[in-house]
N, C-alpha and C. Protein backbone atom coordinates (compact mmCIF):
# COMPACT_ATOMS: atom_id res chain seq x y z
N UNK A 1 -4.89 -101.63 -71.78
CA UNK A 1 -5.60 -100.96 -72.85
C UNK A 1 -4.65 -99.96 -73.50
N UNK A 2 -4.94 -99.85 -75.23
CA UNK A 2 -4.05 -99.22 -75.42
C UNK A 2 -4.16 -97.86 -74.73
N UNK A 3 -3.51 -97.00 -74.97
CA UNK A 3 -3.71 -95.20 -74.78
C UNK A 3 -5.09 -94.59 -75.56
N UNK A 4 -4.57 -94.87 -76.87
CA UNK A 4 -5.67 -94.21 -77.54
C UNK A 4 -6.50 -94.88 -77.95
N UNK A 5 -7.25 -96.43 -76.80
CA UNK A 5 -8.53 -96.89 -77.21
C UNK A 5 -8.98 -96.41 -76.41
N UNK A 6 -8.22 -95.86 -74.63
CA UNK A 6 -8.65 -95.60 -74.02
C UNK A 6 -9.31 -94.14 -74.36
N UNK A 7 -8.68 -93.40 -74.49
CA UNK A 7 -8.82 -91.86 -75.20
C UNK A 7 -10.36 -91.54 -75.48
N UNK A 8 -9.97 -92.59 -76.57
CA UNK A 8 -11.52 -92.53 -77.59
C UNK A 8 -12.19 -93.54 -76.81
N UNK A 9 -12.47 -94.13 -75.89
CA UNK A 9 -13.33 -94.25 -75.04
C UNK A 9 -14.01 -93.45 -73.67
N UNK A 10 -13.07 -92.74 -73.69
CA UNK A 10 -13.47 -91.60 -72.50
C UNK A 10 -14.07 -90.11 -72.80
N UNK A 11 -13.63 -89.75 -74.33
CA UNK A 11 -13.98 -89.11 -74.79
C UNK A 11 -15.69 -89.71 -75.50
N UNK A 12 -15.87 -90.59 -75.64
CA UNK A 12 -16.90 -90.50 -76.41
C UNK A 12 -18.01 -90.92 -75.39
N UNK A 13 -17.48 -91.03 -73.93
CA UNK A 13 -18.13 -91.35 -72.93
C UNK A 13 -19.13 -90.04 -72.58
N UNK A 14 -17.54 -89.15 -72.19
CA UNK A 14 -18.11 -87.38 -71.77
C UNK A 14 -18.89 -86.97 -72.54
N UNK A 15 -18.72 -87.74 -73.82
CA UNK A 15 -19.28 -86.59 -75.41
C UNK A 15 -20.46 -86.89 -74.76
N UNK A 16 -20.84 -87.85 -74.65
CA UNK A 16 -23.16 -88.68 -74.72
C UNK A 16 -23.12 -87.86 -73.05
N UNK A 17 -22.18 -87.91 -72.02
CA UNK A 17 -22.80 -87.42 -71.04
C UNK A 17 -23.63 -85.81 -70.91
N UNK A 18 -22.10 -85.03 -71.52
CA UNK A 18 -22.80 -84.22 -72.41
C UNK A 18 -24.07 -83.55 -73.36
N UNK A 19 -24.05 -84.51 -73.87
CA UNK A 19 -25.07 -84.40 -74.89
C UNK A 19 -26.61 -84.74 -73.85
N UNK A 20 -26.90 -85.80 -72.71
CA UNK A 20 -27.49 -86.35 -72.30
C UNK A 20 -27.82 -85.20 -71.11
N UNK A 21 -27.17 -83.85 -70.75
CA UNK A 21 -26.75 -82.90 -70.01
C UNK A 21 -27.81 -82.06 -70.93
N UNK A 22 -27.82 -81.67 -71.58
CA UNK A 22 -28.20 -80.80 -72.46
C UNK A 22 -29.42 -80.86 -72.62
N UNK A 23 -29.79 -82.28 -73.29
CA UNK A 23 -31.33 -82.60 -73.06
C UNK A 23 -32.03 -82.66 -71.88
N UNK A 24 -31.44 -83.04 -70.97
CA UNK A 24 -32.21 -82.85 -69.70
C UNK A 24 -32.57 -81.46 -69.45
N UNK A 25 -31.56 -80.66 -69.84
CA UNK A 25 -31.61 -79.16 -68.97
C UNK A 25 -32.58 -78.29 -69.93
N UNK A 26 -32.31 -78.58 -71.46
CA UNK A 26 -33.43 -78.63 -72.16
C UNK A 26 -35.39 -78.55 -71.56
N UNK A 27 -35.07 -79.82 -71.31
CA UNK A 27 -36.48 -80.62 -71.07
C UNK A 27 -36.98 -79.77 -69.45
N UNK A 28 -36.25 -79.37 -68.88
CA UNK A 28 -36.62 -79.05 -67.73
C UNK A 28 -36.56 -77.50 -67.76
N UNK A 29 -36.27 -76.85 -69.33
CA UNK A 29 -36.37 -75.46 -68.85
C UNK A 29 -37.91 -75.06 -69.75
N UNK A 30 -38.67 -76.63 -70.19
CA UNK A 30 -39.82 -76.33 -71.10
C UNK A 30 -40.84 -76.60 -69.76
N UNK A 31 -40.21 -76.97 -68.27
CA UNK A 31 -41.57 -77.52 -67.61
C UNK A 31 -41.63 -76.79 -66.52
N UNK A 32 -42.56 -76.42 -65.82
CA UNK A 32 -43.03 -75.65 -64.78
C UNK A 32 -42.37 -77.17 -63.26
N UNK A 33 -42.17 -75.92 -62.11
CA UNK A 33 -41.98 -76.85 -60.99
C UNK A 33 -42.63 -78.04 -60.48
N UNK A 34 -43.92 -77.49 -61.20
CA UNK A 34 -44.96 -78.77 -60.37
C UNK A 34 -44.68 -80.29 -61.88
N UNK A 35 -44.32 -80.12 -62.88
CA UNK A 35 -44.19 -80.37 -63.92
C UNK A 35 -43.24 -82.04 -63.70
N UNK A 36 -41.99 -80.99 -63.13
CA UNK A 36 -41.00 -82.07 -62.99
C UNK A 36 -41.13 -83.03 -62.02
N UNK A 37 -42.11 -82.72 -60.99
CA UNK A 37 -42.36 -83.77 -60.17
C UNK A 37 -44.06 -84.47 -59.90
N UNK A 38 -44.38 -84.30 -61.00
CA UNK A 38 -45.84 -84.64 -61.69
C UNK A 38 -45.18 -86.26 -61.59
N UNK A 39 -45.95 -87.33 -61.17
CA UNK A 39 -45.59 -88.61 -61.74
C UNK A 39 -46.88 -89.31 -62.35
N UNK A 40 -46.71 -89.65 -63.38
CA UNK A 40 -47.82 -90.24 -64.57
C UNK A 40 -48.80 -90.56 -63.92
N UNK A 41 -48.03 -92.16 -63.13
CA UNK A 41 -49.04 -93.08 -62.99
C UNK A 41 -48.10 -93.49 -61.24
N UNK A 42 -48.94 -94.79 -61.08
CA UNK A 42 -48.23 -95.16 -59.61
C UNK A 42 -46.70 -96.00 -59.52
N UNK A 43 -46.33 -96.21 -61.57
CA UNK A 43 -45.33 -97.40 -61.46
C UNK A 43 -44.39 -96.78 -62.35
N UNK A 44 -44.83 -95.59 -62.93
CA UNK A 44 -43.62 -94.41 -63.14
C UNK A 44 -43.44 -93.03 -62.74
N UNK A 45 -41.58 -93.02 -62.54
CA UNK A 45 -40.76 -91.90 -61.62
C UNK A 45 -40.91 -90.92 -62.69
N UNK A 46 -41.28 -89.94 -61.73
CA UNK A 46 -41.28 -88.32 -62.10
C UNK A 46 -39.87 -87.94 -62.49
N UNK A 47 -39.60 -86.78 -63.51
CA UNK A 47 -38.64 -86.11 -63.80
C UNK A 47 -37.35 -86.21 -62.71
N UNK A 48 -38.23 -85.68 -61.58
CA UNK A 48 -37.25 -84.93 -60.57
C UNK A 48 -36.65 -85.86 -60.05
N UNK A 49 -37.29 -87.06 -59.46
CA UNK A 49 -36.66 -88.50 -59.12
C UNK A 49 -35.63 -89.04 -60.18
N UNK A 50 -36.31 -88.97 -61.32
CA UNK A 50 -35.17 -89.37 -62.33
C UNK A 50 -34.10 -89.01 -62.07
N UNK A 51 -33.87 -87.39 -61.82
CA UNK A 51 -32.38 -86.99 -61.72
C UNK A 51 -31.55 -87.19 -60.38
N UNK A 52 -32.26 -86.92 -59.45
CA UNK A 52 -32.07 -87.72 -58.25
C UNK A 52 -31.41 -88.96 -58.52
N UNK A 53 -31.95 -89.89 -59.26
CA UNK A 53 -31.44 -91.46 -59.12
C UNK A 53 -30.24 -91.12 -60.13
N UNK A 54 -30.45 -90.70 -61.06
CA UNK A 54 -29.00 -90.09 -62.08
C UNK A 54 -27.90 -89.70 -60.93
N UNK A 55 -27.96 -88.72 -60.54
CA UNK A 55 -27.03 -88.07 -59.27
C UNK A 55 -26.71 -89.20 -58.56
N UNK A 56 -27.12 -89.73 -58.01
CA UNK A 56 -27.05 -91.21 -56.92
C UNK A 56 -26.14 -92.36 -57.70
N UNK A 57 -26.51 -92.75 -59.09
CA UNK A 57 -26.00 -93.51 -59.63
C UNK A 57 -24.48 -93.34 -60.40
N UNK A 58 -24.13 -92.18 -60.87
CA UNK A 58 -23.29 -91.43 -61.47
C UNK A 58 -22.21 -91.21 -59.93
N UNK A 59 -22.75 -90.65 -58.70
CA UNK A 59 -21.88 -90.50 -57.45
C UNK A 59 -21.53 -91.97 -57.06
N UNK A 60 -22.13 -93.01 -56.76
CA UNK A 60 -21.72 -94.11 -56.75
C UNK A 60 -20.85 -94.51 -57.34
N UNK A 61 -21.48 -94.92 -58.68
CA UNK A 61 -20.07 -95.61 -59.52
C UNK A 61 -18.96 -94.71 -59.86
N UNK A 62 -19.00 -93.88 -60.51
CA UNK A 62 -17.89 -93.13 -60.71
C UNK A 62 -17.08 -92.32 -59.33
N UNK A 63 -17.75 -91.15 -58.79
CA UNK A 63 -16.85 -90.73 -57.78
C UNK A 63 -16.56 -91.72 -56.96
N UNK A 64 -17.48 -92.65 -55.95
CA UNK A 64 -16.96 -93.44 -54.86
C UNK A 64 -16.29 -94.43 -55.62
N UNK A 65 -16.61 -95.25 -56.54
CA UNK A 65 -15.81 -96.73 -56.79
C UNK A 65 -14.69 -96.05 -57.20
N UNK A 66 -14.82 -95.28 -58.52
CA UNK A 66 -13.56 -95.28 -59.49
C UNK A 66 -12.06 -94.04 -58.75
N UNK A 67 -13.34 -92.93 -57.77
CA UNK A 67 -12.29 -91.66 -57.81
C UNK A 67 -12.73 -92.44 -56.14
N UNK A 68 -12.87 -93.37 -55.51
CA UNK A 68 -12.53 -93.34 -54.19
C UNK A 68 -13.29 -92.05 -52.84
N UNK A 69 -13.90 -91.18 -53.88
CA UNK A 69 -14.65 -90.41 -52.86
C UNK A 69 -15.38 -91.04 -52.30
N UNK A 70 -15.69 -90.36 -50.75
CA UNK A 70 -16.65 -90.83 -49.83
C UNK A 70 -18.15 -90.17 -50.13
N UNK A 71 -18.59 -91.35 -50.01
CA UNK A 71 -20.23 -91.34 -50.43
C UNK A 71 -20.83 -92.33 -50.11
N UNK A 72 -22.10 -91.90 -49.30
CA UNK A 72 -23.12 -93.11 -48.72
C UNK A 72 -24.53 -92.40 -49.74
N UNK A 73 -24.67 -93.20 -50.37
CA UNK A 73 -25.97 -93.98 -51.66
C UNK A 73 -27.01 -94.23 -50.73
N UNK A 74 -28.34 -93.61 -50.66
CA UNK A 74 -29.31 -93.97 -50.16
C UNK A 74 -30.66 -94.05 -51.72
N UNK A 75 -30.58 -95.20 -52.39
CA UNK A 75 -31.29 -95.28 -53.35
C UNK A 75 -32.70 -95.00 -53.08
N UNK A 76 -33.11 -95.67 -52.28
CA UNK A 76 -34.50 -95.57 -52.29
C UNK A 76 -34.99 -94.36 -51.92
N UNK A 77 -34.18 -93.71 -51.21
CA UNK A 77 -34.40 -91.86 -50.96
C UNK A 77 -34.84 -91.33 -52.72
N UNK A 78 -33.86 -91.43 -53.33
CA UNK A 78 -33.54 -91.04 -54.77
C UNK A 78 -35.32 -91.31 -55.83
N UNK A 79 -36.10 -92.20 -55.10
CA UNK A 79 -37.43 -92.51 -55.79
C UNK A 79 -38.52 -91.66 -54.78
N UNK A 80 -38.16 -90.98 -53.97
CA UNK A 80 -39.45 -90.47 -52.59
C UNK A 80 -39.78 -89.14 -53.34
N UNK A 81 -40.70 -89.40 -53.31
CA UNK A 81 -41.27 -87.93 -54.10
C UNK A 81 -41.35 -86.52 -53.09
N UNK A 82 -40.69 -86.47 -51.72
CA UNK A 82 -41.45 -85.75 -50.68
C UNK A 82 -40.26 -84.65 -50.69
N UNK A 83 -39.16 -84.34 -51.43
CA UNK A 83 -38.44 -83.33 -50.79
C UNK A 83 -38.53 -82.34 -52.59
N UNK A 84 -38.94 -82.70 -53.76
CA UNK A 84 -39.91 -81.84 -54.54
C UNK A 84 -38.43 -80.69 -54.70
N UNK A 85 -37.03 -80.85 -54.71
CA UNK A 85 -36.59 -79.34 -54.55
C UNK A 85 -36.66 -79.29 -56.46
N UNK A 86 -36.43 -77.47 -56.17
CA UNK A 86 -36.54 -77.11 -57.17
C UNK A 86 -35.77 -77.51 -59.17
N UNK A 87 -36.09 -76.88 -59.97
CA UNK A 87 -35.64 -76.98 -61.15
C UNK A 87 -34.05 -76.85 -60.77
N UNK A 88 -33.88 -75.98 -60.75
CA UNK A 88 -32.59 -75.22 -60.79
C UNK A 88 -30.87 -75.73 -59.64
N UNK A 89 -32.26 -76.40 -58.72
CA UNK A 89 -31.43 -77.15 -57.71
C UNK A 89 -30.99 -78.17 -58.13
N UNK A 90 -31.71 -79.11 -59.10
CA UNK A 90 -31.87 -80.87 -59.40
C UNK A 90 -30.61 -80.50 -60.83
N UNK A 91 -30.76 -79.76 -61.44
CA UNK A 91 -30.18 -79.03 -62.41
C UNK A 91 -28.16 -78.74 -61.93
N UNK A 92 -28.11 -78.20 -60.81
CA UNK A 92 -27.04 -77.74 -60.37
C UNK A 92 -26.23 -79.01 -60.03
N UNK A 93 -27.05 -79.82 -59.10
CA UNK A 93 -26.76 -80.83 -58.55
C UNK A 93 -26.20 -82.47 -59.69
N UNK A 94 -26.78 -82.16 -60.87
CA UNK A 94 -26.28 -83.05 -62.18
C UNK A 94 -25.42 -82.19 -62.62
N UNK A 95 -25.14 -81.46 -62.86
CA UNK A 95 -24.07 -80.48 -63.55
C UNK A 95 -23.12 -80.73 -62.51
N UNK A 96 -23.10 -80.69 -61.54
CA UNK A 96 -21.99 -80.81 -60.54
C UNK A 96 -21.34 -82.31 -60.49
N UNK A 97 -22.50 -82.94 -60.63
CA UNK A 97 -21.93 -84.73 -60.09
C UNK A 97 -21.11 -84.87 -62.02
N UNK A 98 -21.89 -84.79 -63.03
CA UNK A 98 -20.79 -84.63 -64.35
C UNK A 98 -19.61 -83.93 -64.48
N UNK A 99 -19.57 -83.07 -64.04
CA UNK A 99 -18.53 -82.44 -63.85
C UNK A 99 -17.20 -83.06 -63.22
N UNK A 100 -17.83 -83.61 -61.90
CA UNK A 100 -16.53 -84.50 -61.37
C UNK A 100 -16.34 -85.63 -61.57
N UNK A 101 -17.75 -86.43 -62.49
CA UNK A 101 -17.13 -87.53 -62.61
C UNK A 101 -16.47 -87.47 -64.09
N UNK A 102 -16.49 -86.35 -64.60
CA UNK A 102 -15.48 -86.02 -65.91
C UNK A 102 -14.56 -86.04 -65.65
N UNK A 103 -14.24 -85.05 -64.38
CA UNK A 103 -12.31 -85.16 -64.13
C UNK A 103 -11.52 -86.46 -63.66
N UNK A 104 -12.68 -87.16 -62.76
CA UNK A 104 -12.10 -88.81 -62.32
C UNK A 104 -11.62 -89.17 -63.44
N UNK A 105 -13.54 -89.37 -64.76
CA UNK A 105 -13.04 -90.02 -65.92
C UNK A 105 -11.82 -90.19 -66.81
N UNK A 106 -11.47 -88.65 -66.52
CA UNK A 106 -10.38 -88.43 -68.10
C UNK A 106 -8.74 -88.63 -67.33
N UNK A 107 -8.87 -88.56 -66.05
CA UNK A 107 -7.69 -88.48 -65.22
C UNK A 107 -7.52 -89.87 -64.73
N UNK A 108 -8.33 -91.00 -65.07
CA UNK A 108 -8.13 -92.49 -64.87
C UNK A 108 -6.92 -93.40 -65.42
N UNK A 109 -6.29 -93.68 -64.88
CA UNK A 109 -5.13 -94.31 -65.05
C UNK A 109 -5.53 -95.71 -66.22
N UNK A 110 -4.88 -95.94 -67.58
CA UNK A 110 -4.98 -97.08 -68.01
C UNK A 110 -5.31 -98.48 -66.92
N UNK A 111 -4.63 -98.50 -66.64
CA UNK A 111 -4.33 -99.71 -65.13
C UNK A 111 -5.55 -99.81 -64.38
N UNK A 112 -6.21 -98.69 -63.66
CA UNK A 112 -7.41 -98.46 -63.45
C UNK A 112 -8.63 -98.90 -64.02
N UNK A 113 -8.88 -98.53 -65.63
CA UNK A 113 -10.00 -98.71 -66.06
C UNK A 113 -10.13 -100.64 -66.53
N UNK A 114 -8.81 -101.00 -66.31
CA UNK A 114 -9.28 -102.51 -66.48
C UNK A 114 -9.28 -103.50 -65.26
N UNK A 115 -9.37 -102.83 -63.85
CA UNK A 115 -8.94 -103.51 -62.70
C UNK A 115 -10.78 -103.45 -62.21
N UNK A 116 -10.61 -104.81 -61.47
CA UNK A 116 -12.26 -104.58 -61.44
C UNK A 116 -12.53 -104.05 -59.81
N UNK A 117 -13.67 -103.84 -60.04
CA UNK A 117 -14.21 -102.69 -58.46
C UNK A 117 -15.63 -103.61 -58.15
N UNK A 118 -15.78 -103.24 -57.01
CA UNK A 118 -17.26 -103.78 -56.10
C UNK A 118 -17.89 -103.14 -56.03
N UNK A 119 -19.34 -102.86 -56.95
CA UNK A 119 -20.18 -101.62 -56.77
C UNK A 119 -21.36 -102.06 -56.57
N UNK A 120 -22.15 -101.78 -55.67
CA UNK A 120 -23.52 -102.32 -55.63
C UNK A 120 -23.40 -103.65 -55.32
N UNK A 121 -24.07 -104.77 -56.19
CA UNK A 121 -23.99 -106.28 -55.93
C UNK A 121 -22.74 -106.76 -57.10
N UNK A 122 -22.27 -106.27 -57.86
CA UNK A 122 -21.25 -106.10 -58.80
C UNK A 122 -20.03 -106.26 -58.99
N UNK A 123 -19.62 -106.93 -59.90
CA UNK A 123 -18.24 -106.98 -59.88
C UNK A 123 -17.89 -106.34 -61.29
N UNK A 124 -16.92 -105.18 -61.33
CA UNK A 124 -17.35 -104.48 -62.54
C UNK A 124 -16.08 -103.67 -62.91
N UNK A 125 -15.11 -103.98 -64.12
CA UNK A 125 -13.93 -103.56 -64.16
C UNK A 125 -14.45 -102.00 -64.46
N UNK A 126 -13.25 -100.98 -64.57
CA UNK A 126 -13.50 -99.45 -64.98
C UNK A 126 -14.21 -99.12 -66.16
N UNK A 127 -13.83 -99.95 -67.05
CA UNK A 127 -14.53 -99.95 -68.33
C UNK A 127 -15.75 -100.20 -68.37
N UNK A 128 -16.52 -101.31 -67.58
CA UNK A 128 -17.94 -101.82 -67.50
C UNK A 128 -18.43 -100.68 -66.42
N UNK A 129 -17.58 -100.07 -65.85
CA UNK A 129 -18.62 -98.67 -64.88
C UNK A 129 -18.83 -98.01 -66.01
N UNK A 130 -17.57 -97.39 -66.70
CA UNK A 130 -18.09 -96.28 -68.01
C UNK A 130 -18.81 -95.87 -68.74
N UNK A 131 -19.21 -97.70 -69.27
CA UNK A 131 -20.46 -97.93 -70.10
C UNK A 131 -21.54 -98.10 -69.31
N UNK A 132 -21.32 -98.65 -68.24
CA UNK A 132 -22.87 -99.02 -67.27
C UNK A 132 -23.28 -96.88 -67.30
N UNK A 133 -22.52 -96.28 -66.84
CA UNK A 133 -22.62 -95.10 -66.58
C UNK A 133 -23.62 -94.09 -67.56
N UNK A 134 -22.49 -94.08 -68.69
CA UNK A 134 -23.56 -93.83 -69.81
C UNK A 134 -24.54 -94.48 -70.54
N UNK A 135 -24.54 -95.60 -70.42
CA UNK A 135 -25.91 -96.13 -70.74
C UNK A 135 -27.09 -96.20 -70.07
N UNK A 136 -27.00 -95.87 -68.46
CA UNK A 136 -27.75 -95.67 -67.52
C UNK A 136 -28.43 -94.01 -68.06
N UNK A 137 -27.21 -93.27 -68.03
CA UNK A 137 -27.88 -91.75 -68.41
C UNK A 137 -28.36 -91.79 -69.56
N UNK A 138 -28.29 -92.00 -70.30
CA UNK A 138 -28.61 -92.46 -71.52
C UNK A 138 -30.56 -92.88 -72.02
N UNK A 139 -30.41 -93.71 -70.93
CA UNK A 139 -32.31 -94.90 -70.69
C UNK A 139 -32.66 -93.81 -70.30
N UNK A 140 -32.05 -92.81 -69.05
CA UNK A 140 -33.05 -92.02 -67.97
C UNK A 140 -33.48 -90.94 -68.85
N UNK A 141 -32.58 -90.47 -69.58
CA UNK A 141 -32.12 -88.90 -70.28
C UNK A 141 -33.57 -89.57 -71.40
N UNK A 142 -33.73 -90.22 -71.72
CA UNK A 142 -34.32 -90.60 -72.92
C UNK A 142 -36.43 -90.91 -72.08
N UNK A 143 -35.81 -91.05 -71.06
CA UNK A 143 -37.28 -91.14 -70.10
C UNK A 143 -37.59 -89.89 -69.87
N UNK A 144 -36.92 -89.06 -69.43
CA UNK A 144 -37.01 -87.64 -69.51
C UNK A 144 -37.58 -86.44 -70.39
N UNK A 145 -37.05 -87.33 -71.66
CA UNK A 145 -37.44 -86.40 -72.92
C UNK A 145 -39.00 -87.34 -73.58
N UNK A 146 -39.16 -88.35 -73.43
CA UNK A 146 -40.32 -88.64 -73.21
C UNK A 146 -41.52 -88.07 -72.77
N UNK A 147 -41.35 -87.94 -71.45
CA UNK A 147 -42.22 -87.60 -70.54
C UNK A 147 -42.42 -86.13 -70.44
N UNK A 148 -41.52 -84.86 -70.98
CA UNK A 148 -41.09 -83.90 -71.85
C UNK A 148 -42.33 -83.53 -72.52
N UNK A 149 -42.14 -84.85 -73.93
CA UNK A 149 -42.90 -84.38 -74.72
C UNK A 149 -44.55 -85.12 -74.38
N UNK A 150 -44.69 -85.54 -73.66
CA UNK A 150 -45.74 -86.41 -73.28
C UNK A 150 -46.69 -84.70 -72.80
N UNK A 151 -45.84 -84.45 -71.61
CA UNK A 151 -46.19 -83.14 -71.01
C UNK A 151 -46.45 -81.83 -71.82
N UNK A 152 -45.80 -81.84 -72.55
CA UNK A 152 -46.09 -79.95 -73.35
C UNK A 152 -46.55 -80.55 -74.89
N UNK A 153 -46.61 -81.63 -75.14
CA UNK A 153 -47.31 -82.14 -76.63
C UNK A 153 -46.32 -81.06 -78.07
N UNK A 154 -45.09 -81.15 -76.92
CA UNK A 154 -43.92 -80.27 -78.44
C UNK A 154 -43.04 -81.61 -78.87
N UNK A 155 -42.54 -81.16 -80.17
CA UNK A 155 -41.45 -81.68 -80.95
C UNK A 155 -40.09 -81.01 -79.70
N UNK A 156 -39.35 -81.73 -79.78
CA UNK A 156 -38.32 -81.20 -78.95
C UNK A 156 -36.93 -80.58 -79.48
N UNK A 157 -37.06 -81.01 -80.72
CA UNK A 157 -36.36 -80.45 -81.93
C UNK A 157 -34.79 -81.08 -81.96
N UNK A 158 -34.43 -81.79 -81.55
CA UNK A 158 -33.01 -82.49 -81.10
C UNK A 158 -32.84 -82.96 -82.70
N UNK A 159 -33.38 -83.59 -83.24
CA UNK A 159 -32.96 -83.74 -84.78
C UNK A 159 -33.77 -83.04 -85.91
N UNK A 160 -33.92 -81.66 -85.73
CA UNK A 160 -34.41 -81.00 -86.74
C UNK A 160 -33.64 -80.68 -87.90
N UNK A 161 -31.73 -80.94 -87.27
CA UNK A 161 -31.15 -80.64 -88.92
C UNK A 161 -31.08 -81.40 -89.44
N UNK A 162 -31.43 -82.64 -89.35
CA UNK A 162 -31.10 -84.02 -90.04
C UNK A 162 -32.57 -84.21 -90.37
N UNK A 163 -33.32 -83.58 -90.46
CA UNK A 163 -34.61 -83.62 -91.31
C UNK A 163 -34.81 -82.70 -92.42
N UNK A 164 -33.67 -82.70 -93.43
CA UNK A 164 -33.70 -81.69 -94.57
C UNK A 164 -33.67 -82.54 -95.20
């Protein structure tokens, strides 16, 4: 890959993770504790699980496959509604897992992002984690702000300047 397709692919990766960072932390500073782990119905995940499985999925592919950290993935933990921790914890704990999988990201060797890795049931070069990555945060971040506005019946205001 060239240098600078890679560039502008890593960058515009962080940019949405970012951005997808924001809205969450957003959305979770409009909802009370019991809020985030309210679940609708019996066949959709509460807030708090959401980020849970975000954290789980983001530590998987990126730190263990791509940066080689050690990490054992217990998914189905990531959907149990019984450990309820707080805003601020679920909050810390995504800010932390972005954070490092930013520095893997941007510190990835050309060579790297086109060599393929075994993740899950998967066979999945660096590039197809990147995008699997952010497009995963992406669906959840967007379930989030949903269920957001489902909950407090607000506009969330994310495109209020582009409504002039």
């Amino acid at each position: 890959m060239k240098p600078h397709i890679q560039q502008e692919l890593v960058n515009s990766c962080l940019h949405y993770w970012q951005e997808n960072l924001q809205k969450t932390t957003y959305c979770l500073s409009l909802l009370t504790e019991q809020q985030v782990w309210q679940q609708p119905n019996t066949v959709t995940n509460c807030i708090g699980n959401l980020i849970l499985h975000l954290c789980g999925n983001i530590s998987q592919y990126i730190l263990a496959t791509v940066g080689e950290k050690n990490f054992h993935r217990n998914r189905n933990a990531e959907f149990e509604n019984k450990t309820q921790l707080p805003k601020a914890v679920l909050l810390q704990q995504l800010n932390e897992v972005i954070i490092e999988a930013g520095k893997i990201t941007a510190q990835c060797p050309a060579d790297d992002m086109l060599k393929n890795y075994a993740v899950q049931i998967y066979e999945m070069s660096g590039i197809a984690i990147l995008i699997h990555v952010t497009e995963h945060f992406s669906y959840h971040a967007g379930q989030i702000v949903l269920l957001t506005k489902q909950m407090t019946g607000k506009d969330l205001g994310f495109y209020a300047s582009l409504t002039e």
